[in-house]
Protein backbone atom coordinates (compact mmCIF):
# COMPACT_ATOMS: atom_id res chain seq x y z
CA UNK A 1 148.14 109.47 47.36
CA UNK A 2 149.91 106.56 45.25
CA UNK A 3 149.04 103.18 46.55
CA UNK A 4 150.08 99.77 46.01
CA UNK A 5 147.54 97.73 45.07
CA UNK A 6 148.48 94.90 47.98
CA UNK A 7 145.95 92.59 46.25
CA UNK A 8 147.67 92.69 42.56
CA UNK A 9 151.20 92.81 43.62
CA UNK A 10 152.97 89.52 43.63
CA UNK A 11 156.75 89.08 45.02
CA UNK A 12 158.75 86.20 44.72
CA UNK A 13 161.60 84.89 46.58
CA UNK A 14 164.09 82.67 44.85
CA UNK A 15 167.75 81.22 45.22
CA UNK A 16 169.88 79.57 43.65
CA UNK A 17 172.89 78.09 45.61
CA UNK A 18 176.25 77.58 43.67
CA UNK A 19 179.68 75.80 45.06
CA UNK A 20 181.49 79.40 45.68
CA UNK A 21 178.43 81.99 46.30
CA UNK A 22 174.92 82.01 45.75
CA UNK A 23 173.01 83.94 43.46
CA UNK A 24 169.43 84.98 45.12
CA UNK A 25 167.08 86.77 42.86
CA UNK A 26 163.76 88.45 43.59
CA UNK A 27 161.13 89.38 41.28
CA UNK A 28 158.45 92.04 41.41
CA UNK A 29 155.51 92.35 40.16
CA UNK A 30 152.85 94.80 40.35
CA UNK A 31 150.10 97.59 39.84
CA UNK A 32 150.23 101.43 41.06
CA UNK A 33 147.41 104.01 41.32
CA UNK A 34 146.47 107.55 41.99
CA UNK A 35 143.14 108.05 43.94
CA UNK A 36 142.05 105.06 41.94
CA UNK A 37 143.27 105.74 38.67
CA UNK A 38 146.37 103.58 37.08
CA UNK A 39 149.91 105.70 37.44
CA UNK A 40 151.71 105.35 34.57
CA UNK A 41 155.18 106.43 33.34
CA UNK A 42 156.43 106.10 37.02
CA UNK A 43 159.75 104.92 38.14
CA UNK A 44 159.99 101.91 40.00
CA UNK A 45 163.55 100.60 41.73
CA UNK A 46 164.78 97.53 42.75
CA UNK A 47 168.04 97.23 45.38
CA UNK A 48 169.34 95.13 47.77
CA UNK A 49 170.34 95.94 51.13
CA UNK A 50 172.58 94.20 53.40
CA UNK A 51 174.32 95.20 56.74
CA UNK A 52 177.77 96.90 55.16
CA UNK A 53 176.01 97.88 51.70
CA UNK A 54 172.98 98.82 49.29
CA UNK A 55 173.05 97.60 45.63
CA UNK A 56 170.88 98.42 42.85
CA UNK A 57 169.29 95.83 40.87
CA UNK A 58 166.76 96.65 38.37
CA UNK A 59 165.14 99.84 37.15
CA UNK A 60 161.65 100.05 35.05
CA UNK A 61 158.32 102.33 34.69
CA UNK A 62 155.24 101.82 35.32
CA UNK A 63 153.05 101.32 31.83
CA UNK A 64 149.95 103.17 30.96
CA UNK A 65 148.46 100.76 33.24
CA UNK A 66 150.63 101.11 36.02
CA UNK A 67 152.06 97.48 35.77
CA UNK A 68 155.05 96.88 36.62
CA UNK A 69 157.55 93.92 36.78
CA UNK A 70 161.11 93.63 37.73
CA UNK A 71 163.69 90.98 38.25
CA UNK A 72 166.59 91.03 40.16
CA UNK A 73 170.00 88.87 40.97
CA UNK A 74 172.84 89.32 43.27
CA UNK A 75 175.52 86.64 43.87
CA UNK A 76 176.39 87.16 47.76
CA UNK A 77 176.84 84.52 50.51
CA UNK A 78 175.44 87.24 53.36
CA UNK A 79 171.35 87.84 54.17
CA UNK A 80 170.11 90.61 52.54
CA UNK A 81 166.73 92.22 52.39
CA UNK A 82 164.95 93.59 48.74
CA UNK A 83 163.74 97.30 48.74
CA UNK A 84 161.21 98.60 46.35
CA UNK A 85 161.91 102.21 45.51
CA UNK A 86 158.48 104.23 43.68
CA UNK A 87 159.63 107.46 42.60
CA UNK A 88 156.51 109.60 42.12
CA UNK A 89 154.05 111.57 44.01
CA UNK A 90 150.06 111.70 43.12
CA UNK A 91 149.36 115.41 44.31
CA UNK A 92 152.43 116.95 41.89
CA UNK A 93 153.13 114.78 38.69
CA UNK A 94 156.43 117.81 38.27
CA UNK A 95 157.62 116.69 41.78
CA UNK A 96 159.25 113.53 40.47
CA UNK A 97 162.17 113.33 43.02
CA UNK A 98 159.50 112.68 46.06
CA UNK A 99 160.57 108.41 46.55
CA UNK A 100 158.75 105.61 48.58
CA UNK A 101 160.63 103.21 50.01
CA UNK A 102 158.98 99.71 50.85
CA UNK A 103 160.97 96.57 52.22
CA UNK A 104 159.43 93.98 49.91
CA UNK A 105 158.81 91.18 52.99
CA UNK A 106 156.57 93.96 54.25
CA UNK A 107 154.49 94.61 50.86
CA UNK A 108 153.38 90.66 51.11
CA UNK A 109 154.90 87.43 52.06
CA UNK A 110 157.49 86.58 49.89
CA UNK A 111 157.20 82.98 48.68
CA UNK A 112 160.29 80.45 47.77
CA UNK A 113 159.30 78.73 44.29
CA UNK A 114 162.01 76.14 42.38
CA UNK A 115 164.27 77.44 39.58
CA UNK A 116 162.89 74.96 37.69
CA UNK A 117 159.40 76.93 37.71
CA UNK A 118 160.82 80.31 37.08
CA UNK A 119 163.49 79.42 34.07
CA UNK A 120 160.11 77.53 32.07
């Protein structure tokens, strides 16, 4: 079964507020394994979903590994909510279509952090 490794994985919460709309970004970070062995070459998706819409953000796979990091923006003056699509499935490594969805606030806390700290 593919897990996320809730210890490793790291999510971020940041915005950035400008006169006209904001731009919020969200960054994920993380490690995926198979019955305890790293899952690479697996394909991880970002989006954002809000009440009227869903957006896709950022795309990557897992490496040999299974890290994983992704970064995200949006400019949008309504709430929305990051989703964290893993495209893979443990028991068939042909059955590549089989997705996971996780809301990211569920996955771990998501912290606020300056832009100062994140544009270093």
């Amino acid at each position: 079964m593919l897990r996320v490794s809730l210890d490793t994985v790291i999510f971020l919460f940041l915005a950035v507020f400008h006169t006209t709309a904001a731009v919020k970004s969200i960054a994920a970070k993380g490690n995926l394994t198979c019955d305890e062995y790293p899952a690479g070459q697996i394909l991880v998706r970002l989006f954002k979903v809000d009440e009227d819409s869903i957006e896709f953000l950022e795309q990557t796979h897992t490496d040999e590994a299974g890290c994983f990091e992704l970064v995200g923006r949006s400019r949008s003056d309504s709430i929305w909510r990051p989703v964290l699509n893993i495209y893979h499935d443990c028991d068939d490594a042909k059955n590549v279509s089989f997705k996971r969805s996780q809301q990211l606030s569920r996955i771990h806390h998501l912290k606020f952090i300056p832009v100062e700290e994140v544009l270093k």
